[in-house]
Protein backbone atom coordinates (compact mmCIF):
# COMPACT_ATOMS: atom_id res chain seq x y z
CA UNK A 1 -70.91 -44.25 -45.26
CA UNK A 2 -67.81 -46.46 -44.40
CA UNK A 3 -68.55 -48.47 -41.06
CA UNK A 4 -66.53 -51.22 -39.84
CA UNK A 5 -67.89 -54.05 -37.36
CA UNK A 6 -65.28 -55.42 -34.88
CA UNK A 7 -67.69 -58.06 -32.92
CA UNK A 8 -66.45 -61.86 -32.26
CA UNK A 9 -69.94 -63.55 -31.97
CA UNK A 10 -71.01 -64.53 -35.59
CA UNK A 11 -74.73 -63.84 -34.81
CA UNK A 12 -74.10 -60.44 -33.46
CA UNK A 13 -72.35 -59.46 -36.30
CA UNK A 14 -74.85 -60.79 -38.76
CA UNK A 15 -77.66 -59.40 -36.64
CA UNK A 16 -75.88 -55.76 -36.54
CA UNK A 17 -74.68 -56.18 -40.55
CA UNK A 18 -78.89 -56.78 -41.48
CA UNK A 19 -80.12 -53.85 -39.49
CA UNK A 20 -77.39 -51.71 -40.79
CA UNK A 21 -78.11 -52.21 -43.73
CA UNK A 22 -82.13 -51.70 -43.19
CA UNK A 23 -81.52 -48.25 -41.43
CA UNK A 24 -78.16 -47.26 -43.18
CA UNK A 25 -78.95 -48.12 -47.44
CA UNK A 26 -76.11 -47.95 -49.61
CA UNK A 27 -73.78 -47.72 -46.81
CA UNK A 28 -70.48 -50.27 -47.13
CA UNK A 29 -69.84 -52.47 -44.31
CA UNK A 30 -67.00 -54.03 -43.44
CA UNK A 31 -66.07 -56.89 -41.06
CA UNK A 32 -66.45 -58.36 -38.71
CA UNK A 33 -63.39 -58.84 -37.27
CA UNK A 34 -63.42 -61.16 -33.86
CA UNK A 35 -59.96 -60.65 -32.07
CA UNK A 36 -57.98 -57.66 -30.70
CA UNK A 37 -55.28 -58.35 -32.65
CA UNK A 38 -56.66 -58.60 -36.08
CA UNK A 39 -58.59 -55.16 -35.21
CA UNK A 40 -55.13 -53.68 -34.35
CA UNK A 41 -53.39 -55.05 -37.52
CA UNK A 42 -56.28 -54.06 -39.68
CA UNK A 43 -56.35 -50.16 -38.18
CA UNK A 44 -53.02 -49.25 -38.57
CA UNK A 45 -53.21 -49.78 -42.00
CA UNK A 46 -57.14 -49.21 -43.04
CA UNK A 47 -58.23 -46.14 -41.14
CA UNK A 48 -61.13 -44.72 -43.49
CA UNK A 49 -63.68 -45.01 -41.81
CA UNK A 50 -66.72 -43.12 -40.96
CA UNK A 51 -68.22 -45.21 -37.98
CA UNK A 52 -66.64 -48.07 -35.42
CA UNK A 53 -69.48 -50.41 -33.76
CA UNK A 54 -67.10 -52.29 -31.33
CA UNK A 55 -67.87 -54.92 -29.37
CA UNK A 56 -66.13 -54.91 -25.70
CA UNK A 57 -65.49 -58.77 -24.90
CA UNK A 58 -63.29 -59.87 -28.20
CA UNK A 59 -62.26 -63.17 -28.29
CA UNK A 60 -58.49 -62.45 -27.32
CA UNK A 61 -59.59 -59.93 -24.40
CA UNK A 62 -61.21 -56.53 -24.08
CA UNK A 63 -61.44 -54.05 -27.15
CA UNK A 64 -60.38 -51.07 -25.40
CA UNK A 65 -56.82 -52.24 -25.48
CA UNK A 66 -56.95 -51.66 -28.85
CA UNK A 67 -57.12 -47.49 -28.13
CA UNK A 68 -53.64 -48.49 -26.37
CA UNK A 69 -51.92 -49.46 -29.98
CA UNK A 70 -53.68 -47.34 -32.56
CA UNK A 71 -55.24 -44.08 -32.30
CA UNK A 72 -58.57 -44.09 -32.58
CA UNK A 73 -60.25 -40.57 -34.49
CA UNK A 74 -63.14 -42.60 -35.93
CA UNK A 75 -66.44 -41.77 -33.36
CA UNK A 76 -66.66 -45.36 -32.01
CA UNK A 77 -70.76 -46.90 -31.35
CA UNK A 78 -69.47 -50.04 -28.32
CA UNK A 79 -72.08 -52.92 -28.26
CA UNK A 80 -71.63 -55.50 -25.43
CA UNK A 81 -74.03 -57.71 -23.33
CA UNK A 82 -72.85 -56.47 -20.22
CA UNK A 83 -73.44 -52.39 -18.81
CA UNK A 84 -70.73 -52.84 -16.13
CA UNK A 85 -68.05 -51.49 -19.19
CA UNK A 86 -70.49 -48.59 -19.69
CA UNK A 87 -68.03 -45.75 -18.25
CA UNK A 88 -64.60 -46.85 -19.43
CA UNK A 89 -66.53 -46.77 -23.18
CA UNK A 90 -67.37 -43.54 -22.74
CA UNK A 91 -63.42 -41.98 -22.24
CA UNK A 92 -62.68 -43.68 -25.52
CA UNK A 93 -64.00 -41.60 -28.17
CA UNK A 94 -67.41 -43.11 -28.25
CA UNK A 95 -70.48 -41.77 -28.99
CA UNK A 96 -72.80 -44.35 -27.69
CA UNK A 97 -73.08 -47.46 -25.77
CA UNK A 98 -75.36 -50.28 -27.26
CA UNK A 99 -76.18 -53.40 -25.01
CA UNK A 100 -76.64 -56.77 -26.54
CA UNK A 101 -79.11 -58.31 -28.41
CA UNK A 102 -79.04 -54.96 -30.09
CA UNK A 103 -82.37 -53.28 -30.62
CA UNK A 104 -83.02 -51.60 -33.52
CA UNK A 105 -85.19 -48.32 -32.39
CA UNK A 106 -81.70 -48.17 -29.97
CA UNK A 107 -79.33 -48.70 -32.94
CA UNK A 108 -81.29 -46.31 -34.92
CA UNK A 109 -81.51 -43.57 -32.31
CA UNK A 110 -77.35 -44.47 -31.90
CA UNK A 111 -76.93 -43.55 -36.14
CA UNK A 112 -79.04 -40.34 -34.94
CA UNK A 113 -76.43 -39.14 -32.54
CA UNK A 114 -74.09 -40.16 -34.77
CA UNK A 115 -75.14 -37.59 -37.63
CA UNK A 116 -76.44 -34.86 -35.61
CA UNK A 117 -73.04 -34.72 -33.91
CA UNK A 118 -71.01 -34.85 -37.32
CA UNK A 119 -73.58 -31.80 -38.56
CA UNK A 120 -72.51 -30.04 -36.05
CA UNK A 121 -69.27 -29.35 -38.05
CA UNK A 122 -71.16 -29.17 -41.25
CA UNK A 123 -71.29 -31.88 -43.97
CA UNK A 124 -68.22 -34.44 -44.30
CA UNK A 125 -66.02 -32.66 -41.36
CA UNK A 126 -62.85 -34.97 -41.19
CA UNK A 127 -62.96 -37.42 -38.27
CA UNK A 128 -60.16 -35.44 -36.34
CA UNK A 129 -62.78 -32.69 -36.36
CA UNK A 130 -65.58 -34.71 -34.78
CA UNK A 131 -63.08 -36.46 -32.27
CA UNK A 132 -62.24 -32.82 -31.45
CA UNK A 133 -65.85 -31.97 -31.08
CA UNK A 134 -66.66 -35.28 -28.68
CA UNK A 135 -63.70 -34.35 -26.48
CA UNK A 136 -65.15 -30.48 -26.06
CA UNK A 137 -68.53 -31.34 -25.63
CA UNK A 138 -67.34 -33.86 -22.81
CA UNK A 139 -65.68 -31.64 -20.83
CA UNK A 140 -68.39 -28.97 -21.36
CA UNK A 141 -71.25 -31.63 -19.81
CA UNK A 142 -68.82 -33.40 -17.67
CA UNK A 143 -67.35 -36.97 -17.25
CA UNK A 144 -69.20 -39.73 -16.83
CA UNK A 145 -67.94 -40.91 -12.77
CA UNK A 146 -69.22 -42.93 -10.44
CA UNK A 147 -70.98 -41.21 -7.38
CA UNK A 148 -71.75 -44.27 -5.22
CA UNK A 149 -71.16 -48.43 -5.04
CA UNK A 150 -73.29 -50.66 -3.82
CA UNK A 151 -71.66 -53.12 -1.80
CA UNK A 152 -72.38 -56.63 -0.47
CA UNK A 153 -72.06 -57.30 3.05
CA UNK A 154 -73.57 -60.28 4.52
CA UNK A 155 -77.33 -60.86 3.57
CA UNK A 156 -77.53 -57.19 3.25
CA UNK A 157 -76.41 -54.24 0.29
CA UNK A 158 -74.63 -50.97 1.52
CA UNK A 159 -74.69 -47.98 -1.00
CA UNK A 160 -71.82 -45.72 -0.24
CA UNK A 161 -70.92 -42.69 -1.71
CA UNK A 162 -67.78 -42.02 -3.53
CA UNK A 163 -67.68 -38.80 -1.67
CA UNK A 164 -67.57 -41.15 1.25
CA UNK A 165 -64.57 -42.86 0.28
CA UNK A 166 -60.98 -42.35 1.45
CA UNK A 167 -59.00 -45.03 0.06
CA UNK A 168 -58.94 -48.10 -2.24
CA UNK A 169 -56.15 -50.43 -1.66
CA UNK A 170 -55.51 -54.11 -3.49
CA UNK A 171 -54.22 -56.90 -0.92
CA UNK A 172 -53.51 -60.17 -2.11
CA UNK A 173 -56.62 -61.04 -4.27
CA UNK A 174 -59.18 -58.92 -2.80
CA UNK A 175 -59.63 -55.03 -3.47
CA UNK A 176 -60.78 -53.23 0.26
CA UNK A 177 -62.66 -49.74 0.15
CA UNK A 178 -61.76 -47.64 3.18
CA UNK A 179 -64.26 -44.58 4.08
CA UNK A 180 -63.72 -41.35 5.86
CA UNK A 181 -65.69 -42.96 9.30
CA UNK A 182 -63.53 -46.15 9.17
CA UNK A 183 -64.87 -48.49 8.25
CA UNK A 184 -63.50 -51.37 5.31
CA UNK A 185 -65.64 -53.64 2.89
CA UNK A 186 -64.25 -55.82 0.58
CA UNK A 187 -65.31 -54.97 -3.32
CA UNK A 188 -65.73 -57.32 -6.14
CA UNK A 189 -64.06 -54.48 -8.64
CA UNK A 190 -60.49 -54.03 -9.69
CA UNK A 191 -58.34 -51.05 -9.29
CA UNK A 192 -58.05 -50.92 -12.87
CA UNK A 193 -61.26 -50.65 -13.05
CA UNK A 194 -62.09 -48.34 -10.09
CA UNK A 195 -59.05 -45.60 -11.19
CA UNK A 196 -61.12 -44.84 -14.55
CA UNK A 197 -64.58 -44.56 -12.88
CA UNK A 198 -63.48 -42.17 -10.13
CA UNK A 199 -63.33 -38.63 -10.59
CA UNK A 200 -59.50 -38.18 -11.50
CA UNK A 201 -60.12 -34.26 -10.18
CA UNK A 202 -60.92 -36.04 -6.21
CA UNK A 203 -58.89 -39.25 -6.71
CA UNK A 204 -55.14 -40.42 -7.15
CA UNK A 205 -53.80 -43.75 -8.37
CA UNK A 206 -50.65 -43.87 -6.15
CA UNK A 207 -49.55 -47.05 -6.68
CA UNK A 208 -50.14 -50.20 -8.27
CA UNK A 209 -52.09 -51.15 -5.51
CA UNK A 210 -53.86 -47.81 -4.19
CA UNK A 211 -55.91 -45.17 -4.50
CA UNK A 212 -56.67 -41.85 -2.41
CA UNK A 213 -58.87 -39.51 -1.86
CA UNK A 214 -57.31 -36.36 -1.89
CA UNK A 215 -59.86 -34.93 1.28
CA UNK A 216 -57.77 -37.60 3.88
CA UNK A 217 -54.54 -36.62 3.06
CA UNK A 218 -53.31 -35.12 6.10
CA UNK A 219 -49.04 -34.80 5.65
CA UNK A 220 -46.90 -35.87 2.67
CA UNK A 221 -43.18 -36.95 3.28
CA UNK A 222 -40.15 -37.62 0.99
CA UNK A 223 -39.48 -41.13 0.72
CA UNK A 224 -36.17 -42.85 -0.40
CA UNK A 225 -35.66 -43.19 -3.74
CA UNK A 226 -37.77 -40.11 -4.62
CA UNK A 227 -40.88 -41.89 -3.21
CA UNK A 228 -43.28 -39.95 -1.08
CA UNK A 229 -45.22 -41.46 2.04
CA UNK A 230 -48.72 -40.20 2.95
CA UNK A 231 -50.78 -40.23 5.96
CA UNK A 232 -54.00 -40.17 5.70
CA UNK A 233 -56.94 -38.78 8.26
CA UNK A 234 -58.11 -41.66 9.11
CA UNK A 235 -55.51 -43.59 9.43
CA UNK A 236 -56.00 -46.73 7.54
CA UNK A 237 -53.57 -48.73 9.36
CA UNK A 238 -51.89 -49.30 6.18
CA UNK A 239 -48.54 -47.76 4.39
CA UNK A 240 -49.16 -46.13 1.21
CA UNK A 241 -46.35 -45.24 -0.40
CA UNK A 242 -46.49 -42.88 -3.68
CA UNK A 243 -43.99 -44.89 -6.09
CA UNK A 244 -41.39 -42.80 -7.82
CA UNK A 245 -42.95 -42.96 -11.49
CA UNK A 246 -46.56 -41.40 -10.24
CA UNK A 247 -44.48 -38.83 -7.40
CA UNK A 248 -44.59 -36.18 -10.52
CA UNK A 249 -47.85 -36.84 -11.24
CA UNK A 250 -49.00 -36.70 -7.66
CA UNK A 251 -47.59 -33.39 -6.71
CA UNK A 252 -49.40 -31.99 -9.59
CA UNK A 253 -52.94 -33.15 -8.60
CA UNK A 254 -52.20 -32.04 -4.88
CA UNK A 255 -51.20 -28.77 -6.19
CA UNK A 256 -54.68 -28.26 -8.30
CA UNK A 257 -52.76 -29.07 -11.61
C-alpha cells in the first residue's frame, strides 16, 4: 500500500511514519511534505496513491485549499490537534478524522475503515470507485451539520439551535447570529466557516457577508442589476441583498432545487 504523509510538524510525521509502519508492514510511505504548495505541486503530477493522512494546519495555511487546485480521488485520513475543523474534513473525501498526538488503537481502527470500505468494492477497486462509494454512502447516512452553537454571552453560555437561527450576517470584524425571536449575539466563527457547517438544504449564502434561513424569508424582490432584495420575518433591521452571481443559485434553493 502507497500512502503519502502531508504533515508540517517533523515529530508528527515521524511519530505517524513509525506507527505506520508497525500496523501497515511492507507498506511504502512517502513524505512528509509541510506546505500547501509543495502538496499541490507534488499531486498534480504523483497521484498513485492508495491513502492521504493530511494534516489541516500546513505551514503556508489550511490543507483543504489544496481540494481547490487538484482533485482529490485518493480516500483522505485528516490528523490535526484541533476538532473545531472536524466537519469541513468530512465534505472532502475523507474517511476519518484523527486528532493530534495520534493514538495508535485510533490510527489502527482509522486503517480498519479504511479497508473495510475499499472491500466493499472488492479487492484493488480504483480510487474513483471508492471516492464514488464515500460520496453514496454520505448521502445515504446524511451530512455531517451542525444542530446547535454554544455561544458566550457575558459570564454565562447560551446553546441555540440552528433550527433557531434566522440569519448570519458579517459587520465589520465581528460575525452576528440573528434568531427567529430576535434576538442577536455576536459569534467567534466566520462565515466561511459557518456556510459549510449549516445544512445547505435550510441555509443560503447570499452574499459575501450573509446567510439565511430559508423559514424567515417572507417576500423576494428584483433588485437592480439582477440583484434580488429579501425581507425577512423578523425583520433584522438590516438590508440583505442577494448579489447577482448567487441570484441563480438562490432561486434554485427557494424553489426546492
Amino acid at each position: 500500500m502507497k500512502i503519502l504523509i502531508i504533515e508540517d510538524e517533523e515529530l508528527a510525521a515521524a511519530r505517524m511514519k513509525q506507527l505506520l509502519e508497525e500496523l501497515e508492514p511492507g507498506c511504502a510511505l512517502y513524505g512528509p511534505f509541510d506546505t500547501v504548495t509543495a502538496s499541490i505541486a507534488h499531486l498534480k503530477e504523483n497521484r498513485d496513491y492508495d491513502l492521504i493522512f493530511l494534516d489541516i494546519q500546513l505551514a503556508d495555511g489550511k490543507s483543504f485549499s489544496i481540494f481547490e487546485s487538484v482533485r482529490i480521488d485518493i480516500p483522505v485520513i485528516f490528523t490535526t490537534a484541533f476538532d473545531e475543523y472536524a466537519l469541513q474534513a468530512f465534505d472532502l473525501n475523507s474517511i476519518d478524522y484523527l486528532l493530534k498526538p495520534v493514538n495508535r488503537e485510533k490510527l489502527r481502527s482509522s486503517l480498519d475503515k479504511f479497508r473495510k470500505i475499499k472491500h466493499f468494492y472488492g479487492g484493488e477497486s480504483p480510487n474513483l470507485r471508492l471516492y464514488e462509494m464515500i460520496t453514496e454512502l454520505k448521502s445515504q447516512v446524511g451530512a455531517y451539520y451542525r444542530d446547535r452553537f454554544l455561544i458566550s454571552k457575558g459570564n454565562a453560555m447560551i446553546p441555540v439551535k440552528a433550527s433557531e437561527i434566522a440569519c448570519i450576517y458579517a459587520e465589520d470584524k465581528a460575525v452576528l447570529l440573528f434568531t427567529k425571536e430576535g434576538k442577536r449575539y455576536v459569534i467567534p466563527n466566520t462565515i466561511e466557516e459557518l456556510e459549510t457547517s449549516l445544512d445547505p438544504r435550510l441555509f443560503f449564502r447570499v452574499n459575501r457577508q450573509c446567510i439565511v434561513s430559508a423559514d424567515v424569508i417572507s417576500k423576494v424582490h428584483n433588485y437592480f442589476n439582477f440583484k434580488l432584495k429579501l425581507e425577512l420575518q423578523p425583520d433584522p433591521g438590516i438590508e440583505i441583498i442577494v448579489s447577482r452571481s448567487r441570484s441563480a443559485g438562490f432561486r434554485a434553493w427557494m424553489n426546492g432545487g
